[in-house]
PDB file of N, CA and C in Angstrom:
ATOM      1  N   UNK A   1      23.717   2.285   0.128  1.00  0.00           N
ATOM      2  CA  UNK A   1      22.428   1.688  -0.158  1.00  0.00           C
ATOM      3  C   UNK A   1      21.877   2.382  -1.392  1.00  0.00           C
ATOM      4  N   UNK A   2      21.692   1.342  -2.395  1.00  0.00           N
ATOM      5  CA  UNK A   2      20.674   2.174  -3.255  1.00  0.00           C
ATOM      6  C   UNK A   2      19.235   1.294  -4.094  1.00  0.00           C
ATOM      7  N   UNK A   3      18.557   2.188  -4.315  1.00  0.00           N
ATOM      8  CA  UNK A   3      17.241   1.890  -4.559  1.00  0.00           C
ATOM      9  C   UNK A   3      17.071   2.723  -5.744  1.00  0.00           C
ATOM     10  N   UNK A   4      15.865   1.237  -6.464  1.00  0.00           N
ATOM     11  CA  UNK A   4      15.421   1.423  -7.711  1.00  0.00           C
ATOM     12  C   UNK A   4      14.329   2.422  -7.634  1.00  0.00           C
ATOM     13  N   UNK A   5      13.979   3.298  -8.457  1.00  0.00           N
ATOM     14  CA  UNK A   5      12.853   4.273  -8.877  1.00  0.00           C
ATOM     15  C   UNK A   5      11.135   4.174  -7.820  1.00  0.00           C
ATOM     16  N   UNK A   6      11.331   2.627  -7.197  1.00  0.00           N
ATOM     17  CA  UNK A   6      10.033   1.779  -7.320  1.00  0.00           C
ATOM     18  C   UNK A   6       9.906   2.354  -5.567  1.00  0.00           C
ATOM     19  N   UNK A   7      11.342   2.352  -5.375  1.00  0.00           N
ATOM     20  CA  UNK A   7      11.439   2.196  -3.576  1.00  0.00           C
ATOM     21  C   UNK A   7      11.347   3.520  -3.331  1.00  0.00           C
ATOM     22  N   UNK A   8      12.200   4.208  -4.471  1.00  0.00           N
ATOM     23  CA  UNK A   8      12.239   5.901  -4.256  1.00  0.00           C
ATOM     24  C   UNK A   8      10.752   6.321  -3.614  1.00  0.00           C
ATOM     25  N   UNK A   9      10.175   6.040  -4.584  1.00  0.00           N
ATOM     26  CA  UNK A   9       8.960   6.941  -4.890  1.00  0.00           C
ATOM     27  C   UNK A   9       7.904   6.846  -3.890  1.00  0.00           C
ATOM     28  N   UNK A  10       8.026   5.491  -3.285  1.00  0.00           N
ATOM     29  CA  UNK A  10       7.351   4.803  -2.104  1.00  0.00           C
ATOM     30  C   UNK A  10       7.858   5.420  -0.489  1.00  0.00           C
ATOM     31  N   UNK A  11       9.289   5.709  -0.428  1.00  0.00           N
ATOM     32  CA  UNK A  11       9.159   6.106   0.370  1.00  0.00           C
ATOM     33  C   UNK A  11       9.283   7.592   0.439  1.00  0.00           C
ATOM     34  N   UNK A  12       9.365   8.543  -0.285  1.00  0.00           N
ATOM     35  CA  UNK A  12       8.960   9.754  -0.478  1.00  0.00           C
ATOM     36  C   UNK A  12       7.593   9.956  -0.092  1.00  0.00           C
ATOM     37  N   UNK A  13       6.651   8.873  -0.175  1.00  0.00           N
ATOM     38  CA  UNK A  13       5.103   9.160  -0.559  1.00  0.00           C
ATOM     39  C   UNK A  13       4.632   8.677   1.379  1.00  0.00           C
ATOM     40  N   UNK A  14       5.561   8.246   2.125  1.00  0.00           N
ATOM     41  CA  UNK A  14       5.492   8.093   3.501  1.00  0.00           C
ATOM     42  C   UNK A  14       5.394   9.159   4.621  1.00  0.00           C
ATOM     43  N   UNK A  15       4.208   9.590   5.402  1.00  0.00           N
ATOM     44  CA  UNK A  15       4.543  10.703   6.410  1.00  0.00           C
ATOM     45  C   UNK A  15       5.762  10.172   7.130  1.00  0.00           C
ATOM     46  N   UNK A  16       6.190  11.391   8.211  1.00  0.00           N
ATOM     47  CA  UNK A  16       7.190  11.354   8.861  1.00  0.00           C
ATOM     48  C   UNK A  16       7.852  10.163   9.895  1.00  0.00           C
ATOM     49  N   UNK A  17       6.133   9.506  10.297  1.00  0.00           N
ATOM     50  CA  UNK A  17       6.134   8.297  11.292  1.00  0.00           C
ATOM     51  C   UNK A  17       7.120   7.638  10.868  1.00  0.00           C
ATOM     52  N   UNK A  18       5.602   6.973   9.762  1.00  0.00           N
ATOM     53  CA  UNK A  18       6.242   5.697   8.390  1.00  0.00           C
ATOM     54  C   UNK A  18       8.280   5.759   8.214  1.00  0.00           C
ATOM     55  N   UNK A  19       8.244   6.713   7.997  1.00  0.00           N
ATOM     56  CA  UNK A  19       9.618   6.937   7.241  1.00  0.00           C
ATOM     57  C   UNK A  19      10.140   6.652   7.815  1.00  0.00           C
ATOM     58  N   UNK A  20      10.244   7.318   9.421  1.00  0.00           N
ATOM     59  CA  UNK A  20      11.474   6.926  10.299  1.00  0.00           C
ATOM     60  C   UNK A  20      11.442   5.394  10.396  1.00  0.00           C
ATOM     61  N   UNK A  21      10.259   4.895  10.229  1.00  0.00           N
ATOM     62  CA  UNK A  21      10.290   3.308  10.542  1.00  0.00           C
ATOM     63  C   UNK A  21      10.936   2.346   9.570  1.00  0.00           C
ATOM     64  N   UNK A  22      10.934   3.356   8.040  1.00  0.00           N
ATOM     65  CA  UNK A  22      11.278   2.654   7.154  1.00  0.00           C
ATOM     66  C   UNK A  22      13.165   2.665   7.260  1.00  0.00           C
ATOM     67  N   UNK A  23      13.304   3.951   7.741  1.00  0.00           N
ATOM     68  CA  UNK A  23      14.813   4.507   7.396  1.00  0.00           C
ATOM     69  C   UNK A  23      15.650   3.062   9.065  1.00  0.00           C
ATOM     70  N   UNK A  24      14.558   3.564   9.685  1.00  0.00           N
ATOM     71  CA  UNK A  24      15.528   2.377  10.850  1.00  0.00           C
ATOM     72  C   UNK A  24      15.482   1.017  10.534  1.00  0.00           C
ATOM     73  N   UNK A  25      15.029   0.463   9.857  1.00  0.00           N
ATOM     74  CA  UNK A  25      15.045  -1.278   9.165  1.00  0.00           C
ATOM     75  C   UNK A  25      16.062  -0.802   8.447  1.00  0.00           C
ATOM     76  N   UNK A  26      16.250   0.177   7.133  1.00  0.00           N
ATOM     77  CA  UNK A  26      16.999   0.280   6.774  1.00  0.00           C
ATOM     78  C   UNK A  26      18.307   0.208   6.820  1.00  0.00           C
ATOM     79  N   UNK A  27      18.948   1.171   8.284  1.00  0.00           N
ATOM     80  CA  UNK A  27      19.584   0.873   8.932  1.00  0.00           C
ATOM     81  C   UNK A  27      20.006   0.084   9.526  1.00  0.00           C
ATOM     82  N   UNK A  28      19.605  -0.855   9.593  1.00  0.00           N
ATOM     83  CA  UNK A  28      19.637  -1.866  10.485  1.00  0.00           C
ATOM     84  C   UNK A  28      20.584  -3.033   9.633  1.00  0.00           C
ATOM     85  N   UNK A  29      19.838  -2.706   8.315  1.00  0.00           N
ATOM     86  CA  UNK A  29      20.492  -3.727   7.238  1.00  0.00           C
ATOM     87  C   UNK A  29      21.848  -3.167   6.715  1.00  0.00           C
ATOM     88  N   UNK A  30      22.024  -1.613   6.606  1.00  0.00           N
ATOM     89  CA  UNK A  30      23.355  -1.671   6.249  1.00  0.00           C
ATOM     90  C   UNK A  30      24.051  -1.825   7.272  1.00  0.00           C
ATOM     91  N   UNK A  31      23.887  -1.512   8.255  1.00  0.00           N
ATOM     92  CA  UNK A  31      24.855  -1.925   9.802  1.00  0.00           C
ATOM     93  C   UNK A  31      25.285  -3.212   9.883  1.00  0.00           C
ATOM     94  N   UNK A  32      23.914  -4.125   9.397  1.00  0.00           N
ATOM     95  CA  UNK A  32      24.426  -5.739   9.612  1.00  0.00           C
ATOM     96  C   UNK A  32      24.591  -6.484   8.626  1.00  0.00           C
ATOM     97  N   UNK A  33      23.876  -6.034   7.317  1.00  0.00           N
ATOM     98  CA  UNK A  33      24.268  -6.688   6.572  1.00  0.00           C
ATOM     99  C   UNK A  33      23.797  -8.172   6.599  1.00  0.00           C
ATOM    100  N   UNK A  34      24.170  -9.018   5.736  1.00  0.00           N
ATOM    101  CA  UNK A  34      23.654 -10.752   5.378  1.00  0.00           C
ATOM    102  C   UNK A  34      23.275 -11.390   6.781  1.00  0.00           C
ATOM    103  N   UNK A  35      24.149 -10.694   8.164  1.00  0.00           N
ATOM    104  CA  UNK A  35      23.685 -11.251   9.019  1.00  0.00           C
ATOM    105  C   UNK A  35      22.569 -11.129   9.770  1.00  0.00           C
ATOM    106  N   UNK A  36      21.561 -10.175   9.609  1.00  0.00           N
ATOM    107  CA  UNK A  36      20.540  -9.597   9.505  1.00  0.00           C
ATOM    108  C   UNK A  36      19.581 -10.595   9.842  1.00  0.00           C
ATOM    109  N   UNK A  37      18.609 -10.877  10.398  1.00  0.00           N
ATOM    110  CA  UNK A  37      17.628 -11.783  10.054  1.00  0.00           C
ATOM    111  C   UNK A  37      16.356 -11.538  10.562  1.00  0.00           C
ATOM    112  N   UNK A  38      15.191 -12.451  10.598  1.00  0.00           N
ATOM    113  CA  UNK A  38      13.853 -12.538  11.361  1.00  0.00           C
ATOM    114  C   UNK A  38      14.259 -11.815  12.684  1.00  0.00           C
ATOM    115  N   UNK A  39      13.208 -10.962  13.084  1.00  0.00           N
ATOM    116  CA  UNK A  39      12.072 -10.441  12.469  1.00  0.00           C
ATOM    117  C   UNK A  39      12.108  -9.105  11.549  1.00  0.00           C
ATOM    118  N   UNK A  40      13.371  -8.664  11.532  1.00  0.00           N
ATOM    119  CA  UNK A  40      14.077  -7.751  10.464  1.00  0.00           C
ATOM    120  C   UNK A  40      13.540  -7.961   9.092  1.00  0.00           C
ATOM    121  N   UNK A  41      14.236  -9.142   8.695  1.00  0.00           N
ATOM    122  CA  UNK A  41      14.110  -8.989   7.478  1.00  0.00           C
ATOM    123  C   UNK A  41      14.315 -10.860   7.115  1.00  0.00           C
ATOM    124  N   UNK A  42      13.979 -11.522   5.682  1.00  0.00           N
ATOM    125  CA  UNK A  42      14.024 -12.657   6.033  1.00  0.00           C
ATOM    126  C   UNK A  42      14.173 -13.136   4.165  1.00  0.00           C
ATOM    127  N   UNK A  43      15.469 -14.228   3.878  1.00  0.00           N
ATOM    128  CA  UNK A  43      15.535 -14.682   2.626  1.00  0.00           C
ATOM    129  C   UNK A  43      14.554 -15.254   1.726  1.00  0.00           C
ATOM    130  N   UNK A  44      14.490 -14.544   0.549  1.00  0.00           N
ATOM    131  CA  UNK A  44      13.360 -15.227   0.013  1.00  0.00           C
ATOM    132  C   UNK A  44      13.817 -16.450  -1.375  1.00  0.00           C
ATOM    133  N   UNK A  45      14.439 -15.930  -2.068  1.00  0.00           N
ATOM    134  CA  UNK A  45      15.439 -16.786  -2.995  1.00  0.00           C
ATOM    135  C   UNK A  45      15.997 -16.337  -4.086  1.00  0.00           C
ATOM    136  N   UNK A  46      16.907 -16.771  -4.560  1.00  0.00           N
ATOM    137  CA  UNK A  46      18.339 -16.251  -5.942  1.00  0.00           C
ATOM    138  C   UNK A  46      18.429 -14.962  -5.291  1.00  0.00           C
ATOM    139  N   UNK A  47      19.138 -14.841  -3.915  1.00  0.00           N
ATOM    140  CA  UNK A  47      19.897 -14.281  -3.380  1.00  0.00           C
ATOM    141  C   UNK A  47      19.037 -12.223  -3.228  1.00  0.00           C
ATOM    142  N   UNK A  48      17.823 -12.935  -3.235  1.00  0.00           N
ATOM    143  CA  UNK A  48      16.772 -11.243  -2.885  1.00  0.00           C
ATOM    144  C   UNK A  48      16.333 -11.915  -1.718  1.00  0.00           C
ATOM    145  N   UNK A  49      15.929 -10.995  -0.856  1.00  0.00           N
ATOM    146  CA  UNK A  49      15.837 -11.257   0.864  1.00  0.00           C
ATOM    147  C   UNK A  49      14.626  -9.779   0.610  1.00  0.00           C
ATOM    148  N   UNK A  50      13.883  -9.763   1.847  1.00  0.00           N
ATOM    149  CA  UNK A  50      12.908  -8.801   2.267  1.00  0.00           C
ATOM    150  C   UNK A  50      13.381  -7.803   3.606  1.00  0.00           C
ATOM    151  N   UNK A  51      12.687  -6.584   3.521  1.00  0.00           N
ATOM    152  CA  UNK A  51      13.096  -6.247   4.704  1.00  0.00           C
ATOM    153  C   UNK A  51      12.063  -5.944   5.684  1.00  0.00           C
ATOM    154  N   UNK A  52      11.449  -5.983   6.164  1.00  0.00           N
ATOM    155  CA  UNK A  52      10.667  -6.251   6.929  1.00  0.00           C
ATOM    156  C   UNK A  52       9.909  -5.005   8.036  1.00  0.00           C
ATOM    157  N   UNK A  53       8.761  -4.696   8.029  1.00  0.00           N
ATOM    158  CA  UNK A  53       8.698  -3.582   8.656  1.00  0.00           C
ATOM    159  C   UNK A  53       7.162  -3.783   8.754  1.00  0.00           C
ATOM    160  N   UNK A  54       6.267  -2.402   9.771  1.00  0.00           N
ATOM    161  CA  UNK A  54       4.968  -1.993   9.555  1.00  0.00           C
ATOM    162  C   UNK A  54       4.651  -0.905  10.100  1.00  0.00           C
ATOM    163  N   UNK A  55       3.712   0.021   9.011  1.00  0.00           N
ATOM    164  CA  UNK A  55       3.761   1.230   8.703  1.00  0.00           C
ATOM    165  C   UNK A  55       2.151   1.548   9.596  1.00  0.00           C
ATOM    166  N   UNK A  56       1.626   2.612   9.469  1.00  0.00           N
ATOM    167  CA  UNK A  56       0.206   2.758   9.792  1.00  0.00           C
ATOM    168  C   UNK A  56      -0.655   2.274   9.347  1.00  0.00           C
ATOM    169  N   UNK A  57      -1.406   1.989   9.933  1.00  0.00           N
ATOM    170  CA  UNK A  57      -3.046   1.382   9.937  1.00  0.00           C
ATOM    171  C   UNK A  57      -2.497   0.052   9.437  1.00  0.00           C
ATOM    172  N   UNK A  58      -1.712  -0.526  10.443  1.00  0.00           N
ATOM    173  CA  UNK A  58      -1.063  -2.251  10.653  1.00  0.00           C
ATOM    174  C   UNK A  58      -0.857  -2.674   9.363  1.00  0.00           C
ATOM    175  N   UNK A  59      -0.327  -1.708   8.266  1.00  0.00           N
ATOM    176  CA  UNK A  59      -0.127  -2.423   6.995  1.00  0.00           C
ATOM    177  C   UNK A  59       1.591  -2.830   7.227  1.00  0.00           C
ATOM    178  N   UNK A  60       1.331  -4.252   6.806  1.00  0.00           N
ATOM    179  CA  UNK A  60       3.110  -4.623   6.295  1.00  0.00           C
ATOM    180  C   UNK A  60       3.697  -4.914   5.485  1.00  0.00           C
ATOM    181  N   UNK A  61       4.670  -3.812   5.318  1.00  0.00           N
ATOM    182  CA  UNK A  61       5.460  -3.998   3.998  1.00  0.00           C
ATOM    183  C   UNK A  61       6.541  -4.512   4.010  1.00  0.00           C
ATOM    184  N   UNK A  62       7.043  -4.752   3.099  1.00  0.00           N
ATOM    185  CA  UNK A  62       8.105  -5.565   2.806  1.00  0.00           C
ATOM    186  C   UNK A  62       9.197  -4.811   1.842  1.00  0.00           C
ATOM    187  N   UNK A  63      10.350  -4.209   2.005  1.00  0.00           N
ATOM    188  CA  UNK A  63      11.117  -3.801   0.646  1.00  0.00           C
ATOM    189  C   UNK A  63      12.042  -4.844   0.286  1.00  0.00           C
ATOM    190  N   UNK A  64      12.052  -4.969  -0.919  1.00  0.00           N
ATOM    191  CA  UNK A  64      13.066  -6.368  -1.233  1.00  0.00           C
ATOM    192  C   UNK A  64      14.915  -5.783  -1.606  1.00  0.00           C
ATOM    193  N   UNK A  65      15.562  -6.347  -1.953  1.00  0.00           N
ATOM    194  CA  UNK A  65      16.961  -5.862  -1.977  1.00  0.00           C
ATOM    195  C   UNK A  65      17.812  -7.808  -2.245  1.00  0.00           C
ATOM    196  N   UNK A  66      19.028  -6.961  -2.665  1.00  0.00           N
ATOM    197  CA  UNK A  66      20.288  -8.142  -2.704  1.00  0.00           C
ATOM    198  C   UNK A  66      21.310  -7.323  -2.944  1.00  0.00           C
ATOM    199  N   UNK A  67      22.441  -8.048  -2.469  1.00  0.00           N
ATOM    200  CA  UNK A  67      23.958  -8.024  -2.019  1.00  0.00           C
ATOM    201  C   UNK A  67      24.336  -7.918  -3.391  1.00  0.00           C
ATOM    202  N   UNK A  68      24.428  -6.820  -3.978  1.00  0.00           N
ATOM    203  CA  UNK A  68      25.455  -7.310  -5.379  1.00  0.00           C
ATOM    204  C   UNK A  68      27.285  -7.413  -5.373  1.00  0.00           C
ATOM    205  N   UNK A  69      27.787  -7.133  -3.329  1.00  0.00           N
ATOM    206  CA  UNK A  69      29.013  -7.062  -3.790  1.00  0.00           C
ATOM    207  C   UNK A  69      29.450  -6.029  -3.500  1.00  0.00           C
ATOM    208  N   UNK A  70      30.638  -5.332  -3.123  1.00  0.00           N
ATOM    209  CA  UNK A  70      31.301  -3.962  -3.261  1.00  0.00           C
ATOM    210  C   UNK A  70      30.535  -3.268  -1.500  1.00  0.00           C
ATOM    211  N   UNK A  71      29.999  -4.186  -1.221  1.00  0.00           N
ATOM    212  CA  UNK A  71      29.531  -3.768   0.111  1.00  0.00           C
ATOM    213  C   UNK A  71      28.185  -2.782  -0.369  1.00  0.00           C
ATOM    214  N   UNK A  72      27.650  -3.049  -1.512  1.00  0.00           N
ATOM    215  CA  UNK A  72      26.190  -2.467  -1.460  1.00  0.00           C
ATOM    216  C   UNK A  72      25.205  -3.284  -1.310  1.00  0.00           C
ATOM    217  N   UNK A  73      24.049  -2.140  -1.254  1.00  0.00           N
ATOM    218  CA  UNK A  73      22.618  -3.300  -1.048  1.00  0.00           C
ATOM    219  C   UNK A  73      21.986  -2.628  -2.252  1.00  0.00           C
ATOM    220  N   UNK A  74      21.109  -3.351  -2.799  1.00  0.00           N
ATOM    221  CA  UNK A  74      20.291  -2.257  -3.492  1.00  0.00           C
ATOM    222  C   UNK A  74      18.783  -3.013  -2.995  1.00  0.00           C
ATOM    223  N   UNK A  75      18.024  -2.145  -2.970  1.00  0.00           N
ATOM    224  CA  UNK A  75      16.610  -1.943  -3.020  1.00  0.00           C
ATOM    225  C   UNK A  75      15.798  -2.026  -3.982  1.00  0.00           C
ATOM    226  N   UNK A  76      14.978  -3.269  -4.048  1.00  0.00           N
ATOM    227  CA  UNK A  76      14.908  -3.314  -5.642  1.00  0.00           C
ATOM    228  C   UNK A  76      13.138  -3.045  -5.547  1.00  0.00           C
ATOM    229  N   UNK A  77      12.277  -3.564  -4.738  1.00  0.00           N
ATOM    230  CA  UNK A  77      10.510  -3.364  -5.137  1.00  0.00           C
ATOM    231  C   UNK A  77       9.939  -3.623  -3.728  1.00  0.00           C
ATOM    232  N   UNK A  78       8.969  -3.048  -3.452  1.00  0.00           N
ATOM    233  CA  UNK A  78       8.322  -2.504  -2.183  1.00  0.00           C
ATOM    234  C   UNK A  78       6.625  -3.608  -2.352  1.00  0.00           C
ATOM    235  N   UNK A  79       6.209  -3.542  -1.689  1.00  0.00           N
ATOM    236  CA  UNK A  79       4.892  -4.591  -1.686  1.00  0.00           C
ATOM    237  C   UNK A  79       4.253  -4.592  -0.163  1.00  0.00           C
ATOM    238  N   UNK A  80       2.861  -4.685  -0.260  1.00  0.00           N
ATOM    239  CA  UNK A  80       2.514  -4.636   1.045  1.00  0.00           C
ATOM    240  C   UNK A  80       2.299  -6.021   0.898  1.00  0.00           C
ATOM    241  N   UNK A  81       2.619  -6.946   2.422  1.00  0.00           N
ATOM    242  CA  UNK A  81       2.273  -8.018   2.513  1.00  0.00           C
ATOM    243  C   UNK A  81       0.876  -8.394   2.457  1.00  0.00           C
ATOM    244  N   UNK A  82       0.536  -9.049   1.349  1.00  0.00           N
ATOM    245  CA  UNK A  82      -0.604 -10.021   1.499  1.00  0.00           C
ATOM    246  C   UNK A  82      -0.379 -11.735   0.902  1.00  0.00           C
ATOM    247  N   UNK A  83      -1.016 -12.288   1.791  1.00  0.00           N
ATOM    248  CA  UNK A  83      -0.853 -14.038   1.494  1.00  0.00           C
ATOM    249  C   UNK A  83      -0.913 -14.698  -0.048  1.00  0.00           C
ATOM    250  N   UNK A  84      -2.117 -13.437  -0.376  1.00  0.00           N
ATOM    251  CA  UNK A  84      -2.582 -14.204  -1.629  1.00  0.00           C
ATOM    252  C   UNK A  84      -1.829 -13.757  -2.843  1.00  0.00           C
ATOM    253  N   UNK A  85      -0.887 -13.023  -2.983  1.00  0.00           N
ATOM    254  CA  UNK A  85      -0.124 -12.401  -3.758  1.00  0.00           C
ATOM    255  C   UNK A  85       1.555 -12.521  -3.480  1.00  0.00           C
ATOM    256  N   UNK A  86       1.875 -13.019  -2.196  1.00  0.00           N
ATOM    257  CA  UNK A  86       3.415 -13.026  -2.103  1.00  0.00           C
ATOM    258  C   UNK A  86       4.286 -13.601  -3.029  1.00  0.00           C
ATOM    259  N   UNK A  87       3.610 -14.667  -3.870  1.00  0.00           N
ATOM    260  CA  UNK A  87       4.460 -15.137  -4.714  1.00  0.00           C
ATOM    261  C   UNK A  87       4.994 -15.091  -6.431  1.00  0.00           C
ATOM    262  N   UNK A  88       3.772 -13.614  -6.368  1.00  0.00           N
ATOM    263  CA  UNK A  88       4.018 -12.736  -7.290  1.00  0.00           C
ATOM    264  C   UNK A  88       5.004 -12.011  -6.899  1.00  0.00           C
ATOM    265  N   UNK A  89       4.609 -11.243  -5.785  1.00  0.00           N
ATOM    266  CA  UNK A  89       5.547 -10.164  -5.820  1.00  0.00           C
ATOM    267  C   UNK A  89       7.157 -10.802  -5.334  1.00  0.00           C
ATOM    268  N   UNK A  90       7.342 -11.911  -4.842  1.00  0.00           N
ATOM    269  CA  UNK A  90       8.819 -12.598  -5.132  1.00  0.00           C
ATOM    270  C   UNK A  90       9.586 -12.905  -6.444  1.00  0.00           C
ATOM    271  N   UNK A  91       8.086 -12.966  -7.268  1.00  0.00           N
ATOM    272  CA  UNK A  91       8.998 -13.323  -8.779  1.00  0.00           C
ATOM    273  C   UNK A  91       9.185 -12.135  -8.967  1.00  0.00           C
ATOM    274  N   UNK A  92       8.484 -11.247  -9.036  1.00  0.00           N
ATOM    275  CA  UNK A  92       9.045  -9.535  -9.302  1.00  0.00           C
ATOM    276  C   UNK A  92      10.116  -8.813  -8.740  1.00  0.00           C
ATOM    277  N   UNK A  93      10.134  -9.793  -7.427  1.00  0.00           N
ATOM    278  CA  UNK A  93      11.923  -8.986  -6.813  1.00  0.00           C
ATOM    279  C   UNK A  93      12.654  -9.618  -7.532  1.00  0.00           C
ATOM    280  N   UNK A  94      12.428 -11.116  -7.827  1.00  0.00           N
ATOM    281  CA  UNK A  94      13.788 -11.859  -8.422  1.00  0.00           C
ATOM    282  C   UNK A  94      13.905 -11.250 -10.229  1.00  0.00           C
ATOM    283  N   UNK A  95      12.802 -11.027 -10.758  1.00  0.00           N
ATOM    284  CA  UNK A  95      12.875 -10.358 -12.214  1.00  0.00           C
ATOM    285  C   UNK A  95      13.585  -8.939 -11.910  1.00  0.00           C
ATOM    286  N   UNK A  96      13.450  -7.933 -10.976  1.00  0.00           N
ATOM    287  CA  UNK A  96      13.938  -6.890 -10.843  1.00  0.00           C
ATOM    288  C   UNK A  96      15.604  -7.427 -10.601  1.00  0.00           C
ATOM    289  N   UNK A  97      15.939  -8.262 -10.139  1.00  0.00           N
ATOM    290  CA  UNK A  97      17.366  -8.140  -9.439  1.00  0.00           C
ATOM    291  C   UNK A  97      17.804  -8.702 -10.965  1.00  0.00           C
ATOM    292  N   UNK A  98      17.213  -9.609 -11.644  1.00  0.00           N
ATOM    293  CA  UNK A  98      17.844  -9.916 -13.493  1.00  0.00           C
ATOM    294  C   UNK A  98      18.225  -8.530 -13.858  1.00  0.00           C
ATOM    295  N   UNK A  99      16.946  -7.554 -13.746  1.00  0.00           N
ATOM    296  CA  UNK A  99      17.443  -6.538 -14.610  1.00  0.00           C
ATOM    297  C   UNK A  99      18.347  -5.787 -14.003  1.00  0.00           C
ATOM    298  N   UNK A 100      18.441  -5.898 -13.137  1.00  0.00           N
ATOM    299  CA  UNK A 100      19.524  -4.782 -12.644  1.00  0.00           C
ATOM    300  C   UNK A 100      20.853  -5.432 -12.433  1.00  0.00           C
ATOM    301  N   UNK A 101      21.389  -6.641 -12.506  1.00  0.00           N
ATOM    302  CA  UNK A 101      22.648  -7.129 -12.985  1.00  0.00           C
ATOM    303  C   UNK A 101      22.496  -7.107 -14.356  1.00  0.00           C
ATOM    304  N   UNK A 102      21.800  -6.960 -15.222  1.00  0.00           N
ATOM    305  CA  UNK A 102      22.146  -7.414 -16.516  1.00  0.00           C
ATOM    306  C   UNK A 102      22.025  -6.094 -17.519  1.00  0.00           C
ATOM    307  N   UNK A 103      21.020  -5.487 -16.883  1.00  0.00           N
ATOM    308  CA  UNK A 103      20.652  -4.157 -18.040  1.00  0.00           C
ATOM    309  C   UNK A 103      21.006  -2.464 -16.922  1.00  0.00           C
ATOM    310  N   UNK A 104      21.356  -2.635 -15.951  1.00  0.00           N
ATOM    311  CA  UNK A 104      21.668  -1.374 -15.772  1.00  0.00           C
ATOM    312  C   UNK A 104      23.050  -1.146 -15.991  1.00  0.00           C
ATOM    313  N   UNK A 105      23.431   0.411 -16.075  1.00  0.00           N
ATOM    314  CA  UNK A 105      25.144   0.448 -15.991  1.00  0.00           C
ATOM    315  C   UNK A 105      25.314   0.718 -14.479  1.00  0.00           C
ATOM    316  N   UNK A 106      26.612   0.653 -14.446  1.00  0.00           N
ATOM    317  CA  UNK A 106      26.831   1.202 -12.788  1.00  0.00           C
ATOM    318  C   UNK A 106      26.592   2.420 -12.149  1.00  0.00           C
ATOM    319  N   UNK A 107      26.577   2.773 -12.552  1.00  0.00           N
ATOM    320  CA  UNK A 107      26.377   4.410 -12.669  1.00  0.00           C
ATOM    321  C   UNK A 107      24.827   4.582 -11.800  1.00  0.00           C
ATOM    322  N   UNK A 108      24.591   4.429 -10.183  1.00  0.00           N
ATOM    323  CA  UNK A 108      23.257   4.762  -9.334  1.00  0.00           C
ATOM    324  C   UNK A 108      23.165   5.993  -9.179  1.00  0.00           C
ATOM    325  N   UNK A 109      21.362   6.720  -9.444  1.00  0.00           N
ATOM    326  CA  UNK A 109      20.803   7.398  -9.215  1.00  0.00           C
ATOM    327  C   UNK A 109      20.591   7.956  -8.509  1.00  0.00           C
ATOM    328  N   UNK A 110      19.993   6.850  -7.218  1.00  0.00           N
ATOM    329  CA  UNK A 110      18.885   6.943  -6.119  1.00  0.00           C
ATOM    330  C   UNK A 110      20.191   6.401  -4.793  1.00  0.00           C
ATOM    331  N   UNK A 111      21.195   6.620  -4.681  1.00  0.00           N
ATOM    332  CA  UNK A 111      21.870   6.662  -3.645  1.00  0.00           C
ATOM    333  C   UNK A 111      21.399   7.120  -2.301  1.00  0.00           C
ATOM    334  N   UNK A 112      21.359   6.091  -1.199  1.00  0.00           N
ATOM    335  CA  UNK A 112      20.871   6.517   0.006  1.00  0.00           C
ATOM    336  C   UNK A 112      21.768   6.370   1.046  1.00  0.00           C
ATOM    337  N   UNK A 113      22.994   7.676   2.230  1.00  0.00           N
ATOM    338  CA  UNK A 113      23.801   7.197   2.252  1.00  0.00           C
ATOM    339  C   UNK A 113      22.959   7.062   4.193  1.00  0.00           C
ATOM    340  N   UNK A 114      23.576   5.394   4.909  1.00  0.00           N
ATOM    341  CA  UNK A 114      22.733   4.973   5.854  1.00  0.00           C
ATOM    342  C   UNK A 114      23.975   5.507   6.902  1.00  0.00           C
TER     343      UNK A 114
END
């Protein structure tokens, strides 16, 4: 599993609760992989999906990710769910997953091993 700078930093910035909650969705997705679904995690489109979770004080977040292949996931942008903004922050997972097929090298940073 690996994650962009955006996810790093987000979940570093999580007490101990949060985290474990974040690290077991996590889990959950490299264990299962594409077959994964509601209430886990749920497709959003051009092949970025959400993962699905909620942290303290009933906030829900969402980390986004896609399959590039080779049996990785990557983690591409974090967002707390709200109605009036989801379809921003979908174009921003799908602009993040452009750049990261097109402008990164292979060579990951932020390796997370699940």
């Amino acid at each position: 599993m690996i994650a962009e700078q955006e996810v790093v930093d987000f979940l570093l910035s999580l007490g101990p609760e949060d985290r474990a909650r974040a690290d077991f969705r996590a889990g959950l997705l490299a264990e299962k992989g594409p077959e994964l679904t509601m209430p886990h995690c749920r497709y959003l489109r051009d092949s970025v999906g959400e993962l699905r979770f909620e942290i303290s004080r009933n906030r829900n977040v969402r980390i986004t990710y896609w399959f590039p292949g080779d049996n990785k996931i990557i983690l591409l942008t974090v967002f707390t769910k709200s109605a009036q903004h989801e379809a921003t922050e979908v174009n921003r997972a799908v602009q993040a997953k452009k750049v990261c097929e097109n402008e990164h090298d292979r060579t990951y940073h932020n390796v997370f091993e699940t």
